[in-house]
C-alpha atoms as a PDB file:
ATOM      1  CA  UNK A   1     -15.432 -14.385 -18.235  1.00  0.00           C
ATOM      2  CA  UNK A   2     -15.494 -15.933 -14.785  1.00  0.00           C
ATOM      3  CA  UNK A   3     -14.791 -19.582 -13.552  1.00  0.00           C
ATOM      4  CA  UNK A   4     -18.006 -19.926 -13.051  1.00  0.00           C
ATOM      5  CA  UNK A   5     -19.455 -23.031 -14.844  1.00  0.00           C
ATOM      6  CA  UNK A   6     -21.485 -21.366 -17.458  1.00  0.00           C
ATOM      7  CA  UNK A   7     -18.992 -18.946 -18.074  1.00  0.00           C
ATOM      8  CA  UNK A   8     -16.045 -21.721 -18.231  1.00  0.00           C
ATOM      9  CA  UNK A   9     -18.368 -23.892 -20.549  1.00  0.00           C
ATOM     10  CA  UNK A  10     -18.939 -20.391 -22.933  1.00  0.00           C
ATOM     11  CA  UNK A  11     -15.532 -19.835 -22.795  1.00  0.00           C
ATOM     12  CA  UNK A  12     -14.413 -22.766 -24.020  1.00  0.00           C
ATOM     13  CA  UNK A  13     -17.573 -23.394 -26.990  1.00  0.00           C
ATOM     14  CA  UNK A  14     -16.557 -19.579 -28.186  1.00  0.00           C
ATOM     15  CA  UNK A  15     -13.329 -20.415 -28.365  1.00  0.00           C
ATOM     16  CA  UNK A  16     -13.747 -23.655 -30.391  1.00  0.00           C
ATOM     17  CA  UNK A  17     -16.159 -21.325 -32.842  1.00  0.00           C
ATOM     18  CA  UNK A  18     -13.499 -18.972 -33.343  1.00  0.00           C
ATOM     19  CA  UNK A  19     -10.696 -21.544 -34.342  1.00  0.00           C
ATOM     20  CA  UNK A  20     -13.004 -22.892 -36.537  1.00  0.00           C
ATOM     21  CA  UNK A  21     -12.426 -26.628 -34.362  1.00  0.00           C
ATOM     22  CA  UNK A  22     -14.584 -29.044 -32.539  1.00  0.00           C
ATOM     23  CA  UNK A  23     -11.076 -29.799 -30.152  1.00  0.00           C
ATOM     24  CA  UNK A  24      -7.788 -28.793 -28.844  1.00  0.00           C
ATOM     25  CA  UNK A  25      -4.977 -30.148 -27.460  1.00  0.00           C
ATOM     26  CA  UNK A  26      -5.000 -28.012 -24.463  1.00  0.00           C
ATOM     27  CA  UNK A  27      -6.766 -26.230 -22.831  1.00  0.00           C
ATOM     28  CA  UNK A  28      -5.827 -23.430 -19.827  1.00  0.00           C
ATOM     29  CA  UNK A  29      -7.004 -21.914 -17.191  1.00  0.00           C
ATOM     30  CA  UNK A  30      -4.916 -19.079 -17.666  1.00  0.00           C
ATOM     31  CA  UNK A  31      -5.457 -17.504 -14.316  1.00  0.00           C
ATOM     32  CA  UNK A  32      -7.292 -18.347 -10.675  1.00  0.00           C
ATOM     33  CA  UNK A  33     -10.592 -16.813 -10.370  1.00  0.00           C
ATOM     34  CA  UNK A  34     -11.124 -16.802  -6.472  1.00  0.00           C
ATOM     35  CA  UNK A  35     -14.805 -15.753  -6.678  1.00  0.00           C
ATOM     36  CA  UNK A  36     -15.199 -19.056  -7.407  1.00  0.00           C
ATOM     37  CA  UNK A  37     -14.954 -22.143  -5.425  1.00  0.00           C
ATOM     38  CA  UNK A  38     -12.062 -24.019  -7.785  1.00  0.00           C
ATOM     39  CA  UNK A  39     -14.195 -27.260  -7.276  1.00  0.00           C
ATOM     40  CA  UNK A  40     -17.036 -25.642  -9.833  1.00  0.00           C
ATOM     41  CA  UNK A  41     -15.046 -24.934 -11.932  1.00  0.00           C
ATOM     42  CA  UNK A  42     -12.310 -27.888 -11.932  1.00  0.00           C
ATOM     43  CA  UNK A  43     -15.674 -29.759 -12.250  1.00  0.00           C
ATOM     44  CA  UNK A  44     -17.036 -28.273 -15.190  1.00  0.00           C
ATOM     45  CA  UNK A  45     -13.543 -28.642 -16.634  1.00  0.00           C
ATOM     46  CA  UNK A  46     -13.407 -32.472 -16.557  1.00  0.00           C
ATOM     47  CA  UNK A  47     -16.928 -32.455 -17.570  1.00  0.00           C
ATOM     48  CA  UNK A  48     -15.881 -30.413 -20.888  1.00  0.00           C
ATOM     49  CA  UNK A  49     -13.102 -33.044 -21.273  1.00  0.00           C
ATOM     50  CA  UNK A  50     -15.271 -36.391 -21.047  1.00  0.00           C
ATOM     51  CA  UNK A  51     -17.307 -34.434 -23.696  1.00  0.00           C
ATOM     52  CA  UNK A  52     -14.493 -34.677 -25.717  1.00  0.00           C
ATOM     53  CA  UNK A  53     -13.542 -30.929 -26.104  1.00  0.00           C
ATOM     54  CA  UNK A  54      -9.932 -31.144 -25.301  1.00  0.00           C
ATOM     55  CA  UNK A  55      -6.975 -33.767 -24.931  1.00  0.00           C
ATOM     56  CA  UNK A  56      -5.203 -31.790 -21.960  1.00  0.00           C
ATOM     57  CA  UNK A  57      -5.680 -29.550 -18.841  1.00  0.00           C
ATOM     58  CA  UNK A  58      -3.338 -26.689 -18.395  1.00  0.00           C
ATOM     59  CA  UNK A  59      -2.520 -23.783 -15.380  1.00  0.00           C
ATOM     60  CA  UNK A  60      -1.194 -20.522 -15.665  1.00  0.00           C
ATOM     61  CA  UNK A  61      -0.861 -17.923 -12.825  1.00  0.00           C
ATOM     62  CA  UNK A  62      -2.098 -19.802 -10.087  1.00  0.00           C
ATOM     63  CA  UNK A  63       0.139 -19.533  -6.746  1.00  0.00           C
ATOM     64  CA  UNK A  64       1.742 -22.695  -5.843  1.00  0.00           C
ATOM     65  CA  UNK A  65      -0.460 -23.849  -2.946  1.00  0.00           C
ATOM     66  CA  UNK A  66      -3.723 -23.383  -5.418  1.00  0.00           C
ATOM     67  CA  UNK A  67      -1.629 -25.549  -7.965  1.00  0.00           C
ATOM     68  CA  UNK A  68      -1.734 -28.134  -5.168  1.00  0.00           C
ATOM     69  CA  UNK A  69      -5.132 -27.302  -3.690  1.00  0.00           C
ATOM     70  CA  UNK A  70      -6.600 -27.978  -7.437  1.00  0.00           C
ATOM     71  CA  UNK A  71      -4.548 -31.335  -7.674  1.00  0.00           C
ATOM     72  CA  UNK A  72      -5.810 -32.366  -4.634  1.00  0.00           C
ATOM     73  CA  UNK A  73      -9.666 -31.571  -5.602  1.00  0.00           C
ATOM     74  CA  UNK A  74      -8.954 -33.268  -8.801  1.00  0.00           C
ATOM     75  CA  UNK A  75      -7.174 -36.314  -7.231  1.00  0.00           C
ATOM     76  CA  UNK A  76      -9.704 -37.052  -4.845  1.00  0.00           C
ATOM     77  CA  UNK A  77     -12.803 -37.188  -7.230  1.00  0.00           C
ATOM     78  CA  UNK A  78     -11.210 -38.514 -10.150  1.00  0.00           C
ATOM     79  CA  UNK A  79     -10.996 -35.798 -12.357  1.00  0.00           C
ATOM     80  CA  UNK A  80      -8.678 -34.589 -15.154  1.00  0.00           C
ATOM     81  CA  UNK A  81      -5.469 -32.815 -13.541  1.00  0.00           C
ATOM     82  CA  UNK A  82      -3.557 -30.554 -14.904  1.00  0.00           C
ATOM     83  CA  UNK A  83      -0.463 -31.557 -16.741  1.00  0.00           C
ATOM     84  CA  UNK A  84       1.135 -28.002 -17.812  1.00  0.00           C
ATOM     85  CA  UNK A  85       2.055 -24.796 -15.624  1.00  0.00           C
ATOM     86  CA  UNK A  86       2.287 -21.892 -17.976  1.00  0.00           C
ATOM     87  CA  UNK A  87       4.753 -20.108 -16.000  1.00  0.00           C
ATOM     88  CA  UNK A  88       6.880 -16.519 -16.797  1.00  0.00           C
ATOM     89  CA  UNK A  89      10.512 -18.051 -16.639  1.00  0.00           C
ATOM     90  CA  UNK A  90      14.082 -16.475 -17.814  1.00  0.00           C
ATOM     91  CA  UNK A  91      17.391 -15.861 -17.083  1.00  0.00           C
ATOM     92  CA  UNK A  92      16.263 -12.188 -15.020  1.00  0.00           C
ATOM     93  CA  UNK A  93      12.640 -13.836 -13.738  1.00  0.00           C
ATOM     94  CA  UNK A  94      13.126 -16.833 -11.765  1.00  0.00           C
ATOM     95  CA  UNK A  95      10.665 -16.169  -9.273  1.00  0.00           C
ATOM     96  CA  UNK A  96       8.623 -19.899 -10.073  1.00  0.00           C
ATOM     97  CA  UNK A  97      12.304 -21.695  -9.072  1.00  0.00           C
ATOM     98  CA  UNK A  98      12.236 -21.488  -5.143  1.00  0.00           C
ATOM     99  CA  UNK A  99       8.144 -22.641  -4.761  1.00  0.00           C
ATOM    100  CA  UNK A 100       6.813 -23.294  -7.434  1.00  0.00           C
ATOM    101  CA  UNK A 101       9.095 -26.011  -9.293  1.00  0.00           C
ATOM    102  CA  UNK A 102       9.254 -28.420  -6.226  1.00  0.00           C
ATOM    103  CA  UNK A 103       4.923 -28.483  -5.914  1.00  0.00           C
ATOM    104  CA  UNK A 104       5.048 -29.154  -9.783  1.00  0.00           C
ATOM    105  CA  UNK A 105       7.419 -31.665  -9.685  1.00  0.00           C
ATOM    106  CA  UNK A 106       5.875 -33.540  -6.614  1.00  0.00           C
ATOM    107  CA  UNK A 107       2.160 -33.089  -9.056  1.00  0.00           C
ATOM    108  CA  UNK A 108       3.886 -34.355 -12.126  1.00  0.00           C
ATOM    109  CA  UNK A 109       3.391 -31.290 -13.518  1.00  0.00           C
ATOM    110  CA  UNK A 110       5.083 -29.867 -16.590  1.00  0.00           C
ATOM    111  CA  UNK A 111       6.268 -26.239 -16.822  1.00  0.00           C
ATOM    112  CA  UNK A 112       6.350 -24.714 -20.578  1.00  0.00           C
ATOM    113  CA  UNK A 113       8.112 -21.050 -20.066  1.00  0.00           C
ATOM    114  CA  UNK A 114       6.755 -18.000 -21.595  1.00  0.00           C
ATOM    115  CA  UNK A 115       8.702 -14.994 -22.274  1.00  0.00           C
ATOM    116  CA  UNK A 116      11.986 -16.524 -21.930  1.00  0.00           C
ATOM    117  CA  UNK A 117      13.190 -13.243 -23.579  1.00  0.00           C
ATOM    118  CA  UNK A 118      11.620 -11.703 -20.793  1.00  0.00           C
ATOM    119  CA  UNK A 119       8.993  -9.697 -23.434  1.00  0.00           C
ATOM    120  CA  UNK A 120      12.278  -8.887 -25.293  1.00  0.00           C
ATOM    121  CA  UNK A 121      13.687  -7.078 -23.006  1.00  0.00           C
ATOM    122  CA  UNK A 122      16.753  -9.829 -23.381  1.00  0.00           C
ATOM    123  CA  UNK A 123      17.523  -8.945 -27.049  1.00  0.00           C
ATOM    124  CA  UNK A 124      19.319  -5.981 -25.742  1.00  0.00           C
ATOM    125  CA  UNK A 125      17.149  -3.588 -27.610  1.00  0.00           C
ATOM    126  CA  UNK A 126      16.029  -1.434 -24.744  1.00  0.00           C
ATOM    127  CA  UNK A 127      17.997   1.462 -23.423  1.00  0.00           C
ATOM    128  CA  UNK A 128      17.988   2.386 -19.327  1.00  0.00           C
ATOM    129  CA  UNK A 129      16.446   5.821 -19.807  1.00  0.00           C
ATOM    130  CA  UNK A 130      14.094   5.177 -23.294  1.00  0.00           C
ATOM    131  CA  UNK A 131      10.483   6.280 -22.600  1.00  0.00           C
ATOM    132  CA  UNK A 132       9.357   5.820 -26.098  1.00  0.00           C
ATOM    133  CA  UNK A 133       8.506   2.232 -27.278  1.00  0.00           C
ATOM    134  CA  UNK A 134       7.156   1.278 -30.503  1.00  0.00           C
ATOM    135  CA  UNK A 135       3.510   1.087 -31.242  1.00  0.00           C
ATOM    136  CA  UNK A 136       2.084  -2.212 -30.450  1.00  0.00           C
ATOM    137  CA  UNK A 137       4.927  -3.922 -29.135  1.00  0.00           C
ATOM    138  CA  UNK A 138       5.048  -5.882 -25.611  1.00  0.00           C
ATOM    139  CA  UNK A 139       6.370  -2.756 -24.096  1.00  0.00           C
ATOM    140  CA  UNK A 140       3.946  -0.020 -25.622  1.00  0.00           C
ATOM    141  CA  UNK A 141       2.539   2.129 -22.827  1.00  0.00           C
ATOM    142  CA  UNK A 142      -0.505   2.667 -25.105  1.00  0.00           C
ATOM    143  CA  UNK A 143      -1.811  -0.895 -24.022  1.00  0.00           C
ATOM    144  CA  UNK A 144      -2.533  -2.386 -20.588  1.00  0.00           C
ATOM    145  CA  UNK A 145      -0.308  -5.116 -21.850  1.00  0.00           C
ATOM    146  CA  UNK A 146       2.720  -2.437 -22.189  1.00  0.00           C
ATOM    147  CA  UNK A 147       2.303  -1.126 -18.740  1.00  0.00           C
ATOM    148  CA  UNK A 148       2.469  -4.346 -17.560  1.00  0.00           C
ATOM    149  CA  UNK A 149       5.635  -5.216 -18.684  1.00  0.00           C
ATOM    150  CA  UNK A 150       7.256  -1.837 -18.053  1.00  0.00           C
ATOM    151  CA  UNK A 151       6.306  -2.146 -14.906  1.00  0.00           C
ATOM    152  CA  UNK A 152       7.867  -5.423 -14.803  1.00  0.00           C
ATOM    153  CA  UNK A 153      11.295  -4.588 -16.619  1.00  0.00           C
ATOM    154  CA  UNK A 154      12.332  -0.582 -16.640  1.00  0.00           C
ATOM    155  CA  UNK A 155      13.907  -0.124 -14.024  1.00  0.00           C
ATOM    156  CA  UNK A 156      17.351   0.514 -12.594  1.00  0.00           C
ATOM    157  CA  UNK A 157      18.054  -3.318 -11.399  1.00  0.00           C
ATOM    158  CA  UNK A 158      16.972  -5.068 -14.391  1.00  0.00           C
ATOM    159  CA  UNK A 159      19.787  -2.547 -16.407  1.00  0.00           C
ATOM    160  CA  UNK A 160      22.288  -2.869 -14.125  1.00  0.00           C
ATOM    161  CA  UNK A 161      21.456  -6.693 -14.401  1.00  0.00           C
ATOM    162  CA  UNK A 162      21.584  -6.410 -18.408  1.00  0.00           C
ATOM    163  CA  UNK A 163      24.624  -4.505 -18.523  1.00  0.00           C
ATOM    164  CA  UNK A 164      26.738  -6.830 -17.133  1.00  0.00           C
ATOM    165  CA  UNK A 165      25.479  -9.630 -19.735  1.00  0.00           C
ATOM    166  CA  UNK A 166      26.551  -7.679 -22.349  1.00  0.00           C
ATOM    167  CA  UNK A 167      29.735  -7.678 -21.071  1.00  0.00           C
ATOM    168  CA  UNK A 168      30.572 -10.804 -21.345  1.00  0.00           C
ATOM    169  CA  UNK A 169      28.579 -11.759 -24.433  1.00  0.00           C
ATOM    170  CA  UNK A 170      30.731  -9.235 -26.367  1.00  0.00           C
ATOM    171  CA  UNK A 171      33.604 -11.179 -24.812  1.00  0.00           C
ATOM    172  CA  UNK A 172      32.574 -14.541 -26.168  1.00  0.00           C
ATOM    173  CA  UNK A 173      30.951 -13.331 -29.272  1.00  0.00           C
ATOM    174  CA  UNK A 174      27.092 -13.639 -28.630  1.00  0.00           C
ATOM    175  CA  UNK A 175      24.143 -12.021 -28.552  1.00  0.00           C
ATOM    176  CA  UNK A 176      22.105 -11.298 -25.399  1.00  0.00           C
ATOM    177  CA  UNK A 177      19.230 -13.621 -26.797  1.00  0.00           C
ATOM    178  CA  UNK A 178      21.422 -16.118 -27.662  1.00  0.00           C
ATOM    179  CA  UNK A 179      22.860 -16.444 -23.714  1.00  0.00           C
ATOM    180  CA  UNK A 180      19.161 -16.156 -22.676  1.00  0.00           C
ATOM    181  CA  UNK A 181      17.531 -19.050 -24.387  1.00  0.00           C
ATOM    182  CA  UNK A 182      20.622 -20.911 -24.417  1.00  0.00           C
ATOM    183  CA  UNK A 183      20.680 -20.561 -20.442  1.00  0.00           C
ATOM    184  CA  UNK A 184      16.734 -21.834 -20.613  1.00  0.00           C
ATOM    185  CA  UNK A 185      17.738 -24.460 -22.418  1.00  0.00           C
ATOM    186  CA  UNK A 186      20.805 -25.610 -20.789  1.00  0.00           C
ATOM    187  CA  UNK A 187      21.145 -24.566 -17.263  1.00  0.00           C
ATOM    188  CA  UNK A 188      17.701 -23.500 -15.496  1.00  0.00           C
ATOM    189  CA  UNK A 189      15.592 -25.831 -13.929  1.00  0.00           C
ATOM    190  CA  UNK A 190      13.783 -27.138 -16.931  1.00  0.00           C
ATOM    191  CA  UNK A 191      14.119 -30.766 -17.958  1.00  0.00           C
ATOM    192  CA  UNK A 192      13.011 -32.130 -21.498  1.00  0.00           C
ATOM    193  CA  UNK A 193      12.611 -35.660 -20.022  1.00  0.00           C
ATOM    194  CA  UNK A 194       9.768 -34.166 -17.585  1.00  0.00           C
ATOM    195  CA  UNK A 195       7.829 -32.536 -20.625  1.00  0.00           C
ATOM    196  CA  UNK A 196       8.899 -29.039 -19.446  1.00  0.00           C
ATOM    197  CA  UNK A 197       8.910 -26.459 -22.563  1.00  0.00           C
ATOM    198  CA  UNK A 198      10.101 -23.077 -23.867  1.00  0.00           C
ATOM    199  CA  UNK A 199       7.271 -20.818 -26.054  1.00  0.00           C
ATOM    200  CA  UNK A 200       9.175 -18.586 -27.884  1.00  0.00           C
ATOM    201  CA  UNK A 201       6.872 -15.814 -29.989  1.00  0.00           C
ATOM    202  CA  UNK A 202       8.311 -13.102 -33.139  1.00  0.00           C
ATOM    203  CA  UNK A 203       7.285 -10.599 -34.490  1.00  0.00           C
ATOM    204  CA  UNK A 204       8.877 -12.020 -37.661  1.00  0.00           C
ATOM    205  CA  UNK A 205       9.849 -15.108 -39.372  1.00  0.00           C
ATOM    206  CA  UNK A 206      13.399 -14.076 -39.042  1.00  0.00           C
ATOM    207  CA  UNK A 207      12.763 -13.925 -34.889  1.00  0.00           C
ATOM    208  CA  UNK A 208      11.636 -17.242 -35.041  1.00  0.00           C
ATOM    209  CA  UNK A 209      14.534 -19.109 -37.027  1.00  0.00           C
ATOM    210  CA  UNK A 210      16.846 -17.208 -35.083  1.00  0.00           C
ATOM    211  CA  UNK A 211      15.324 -17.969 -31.855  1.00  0.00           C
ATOM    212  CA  UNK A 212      15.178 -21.868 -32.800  1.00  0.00           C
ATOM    213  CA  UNK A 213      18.968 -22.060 -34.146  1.00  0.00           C
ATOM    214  CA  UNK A 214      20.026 -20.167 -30.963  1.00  0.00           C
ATOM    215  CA  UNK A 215      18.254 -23.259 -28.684  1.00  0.00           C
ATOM    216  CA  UNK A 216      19.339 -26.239 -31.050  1.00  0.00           C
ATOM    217  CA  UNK A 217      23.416 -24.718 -29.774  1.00  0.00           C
ATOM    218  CA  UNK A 218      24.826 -26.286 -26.565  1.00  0.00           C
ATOM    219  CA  UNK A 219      25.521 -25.089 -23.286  1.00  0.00           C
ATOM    220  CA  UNK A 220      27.272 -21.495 -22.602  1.00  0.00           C
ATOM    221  CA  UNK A 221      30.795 -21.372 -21.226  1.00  0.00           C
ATOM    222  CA  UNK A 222      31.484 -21.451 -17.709  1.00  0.00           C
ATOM    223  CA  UNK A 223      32.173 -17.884 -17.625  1.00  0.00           C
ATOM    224  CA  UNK A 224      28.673 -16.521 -18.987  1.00  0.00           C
ATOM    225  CA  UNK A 225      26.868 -19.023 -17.057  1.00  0.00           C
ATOM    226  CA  UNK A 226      28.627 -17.508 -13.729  1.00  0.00           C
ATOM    227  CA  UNK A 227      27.957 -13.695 -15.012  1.00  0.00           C
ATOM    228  CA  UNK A 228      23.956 -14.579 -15.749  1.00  0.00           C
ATOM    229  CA  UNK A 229      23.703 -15.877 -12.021  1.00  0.00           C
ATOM    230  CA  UNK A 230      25.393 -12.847 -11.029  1.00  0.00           C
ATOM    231  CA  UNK A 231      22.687 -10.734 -13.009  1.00  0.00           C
ATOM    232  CA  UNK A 232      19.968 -12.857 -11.804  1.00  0.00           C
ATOM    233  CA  UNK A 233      20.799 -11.437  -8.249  1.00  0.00           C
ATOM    234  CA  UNK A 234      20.782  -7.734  -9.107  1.00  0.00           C
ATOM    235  CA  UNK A 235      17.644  -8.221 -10.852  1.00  0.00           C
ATOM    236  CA  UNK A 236      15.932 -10.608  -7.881  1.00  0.00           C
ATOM    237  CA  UNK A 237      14.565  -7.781  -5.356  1.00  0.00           C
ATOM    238  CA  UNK A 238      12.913  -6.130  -8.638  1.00  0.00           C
ATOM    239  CA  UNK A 239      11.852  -9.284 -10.134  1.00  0.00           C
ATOM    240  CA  UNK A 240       7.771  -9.760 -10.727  1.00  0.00           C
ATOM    241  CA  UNK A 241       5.802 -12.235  -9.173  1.00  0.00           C
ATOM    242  CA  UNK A 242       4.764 -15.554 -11.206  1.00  0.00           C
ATOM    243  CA  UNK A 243       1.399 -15.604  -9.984  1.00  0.00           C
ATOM    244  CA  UNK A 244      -1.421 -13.283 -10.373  1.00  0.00           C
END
């Protein structure tokens, strides 16, 4: 698909066919298509949404100057804008802090964080030299998906970065995922009040409760909060971009 009209219009109907639905809640653009003039397609978008097709507008991927170029379109002719940045935020990728958070904020624009266990790569589970990764996991180099987020994660900064977390989570008792989505929680940038979010995703049910006690605990100790910043800065000059 394209953002062309028709093919933003399709996108949308074959979606609804496949979920069985007549609506959503929301619904994303999940990435900028710059073949496209983003008034065609932020046009057909509001026109799917007066047809009653969705409740909400979402971004994901866009570069922080289109987020305010497609406000600005949407603004000036009365459209729908979009409410929710789908952004790649954790405790080792923080690149949507310095640029993006401040043009979301000044938008009114809510930020729900994906991979906040940076593809897993936060449970601790990978090893610095590994080149085998099981079969149809986020890191499996069989799928475009897996190279992705290789690409993204294996490498000597992030594990350098990751080693010294585990250090002091065996000091106070936790688990590296634990620290992670606690830190999301607690002490990055996100605020509940401004509708900002965390998506967490499991391969099993036993991910998910674990994953959801870990973020109903309070804040980390002083110590581990000081030691993730520290990480965050040997993992910055390898650290992926948030747009694409």
């Amino acid at each position: 698909y394209t953002h062309s009209p028709e093919d933003v219009r399709r996108g949308l109907t074959n979606s609804l066919k496949a979920l069985k639905t007549d609506k959503v809640d929301m619904f994303y653009l999940h990435a900028p298509d710059r073949t496209v003039p983003f008034e065609d397609t932020l046009r057909v978008v509001n026109e799917l949404h007066k047809e009653g097709y969705f409740n909400r507008f979402g971004i994901s991927n866009f570069l922080s100057y289109e987020v305010a170029k497609a406000c600005e379109i949407c603004e000036k002719n009365g459209w729908i804008k979009p409410t929710v940045y789908q952004g790649n935020y954790s405790a080792l990728q923080r690149s949507v802090e310095s640029e993006l958070f401040p043009c979301l904020r000044h938008y009114g624009i809510s930020l729900y964080a994906f991979q906040p266990l940076a593809a897993g790569f936060l449970t601790g589970r990978y090893q610095r030299h590994q080149t085998e990764f099981e079969e149809g996991s986020r890191f499996d180099s069989k799928q475009p998906v897996g190279k992705m987020t290789q690409g993204r994660y294996i490498n000597e900064s992030y594990f350098d970065a990751l080693d010294i977390i585990k250090v002091v989570a065996e000091k106070y008792g936790l688990t590296i995922a634990e620290i992670a989505l606690r830190w999301l929680e607690h002490h990055s940038l996100l605020k509940k009040q401004l509708g900002d979010a965390i998506i967490i995703g499991a391969s099993s049910l036993k991910h998910v409760e674990e994953n959801l006690a870990d973020l109903e605990k309070g804040p980390l100790p002083g110590e581990v909060v000081e030691v993730v910043e520290q990480a965050w800065l040997k993992a910055k000059p390898m650290a992926p971009r948030y747009w694409h």
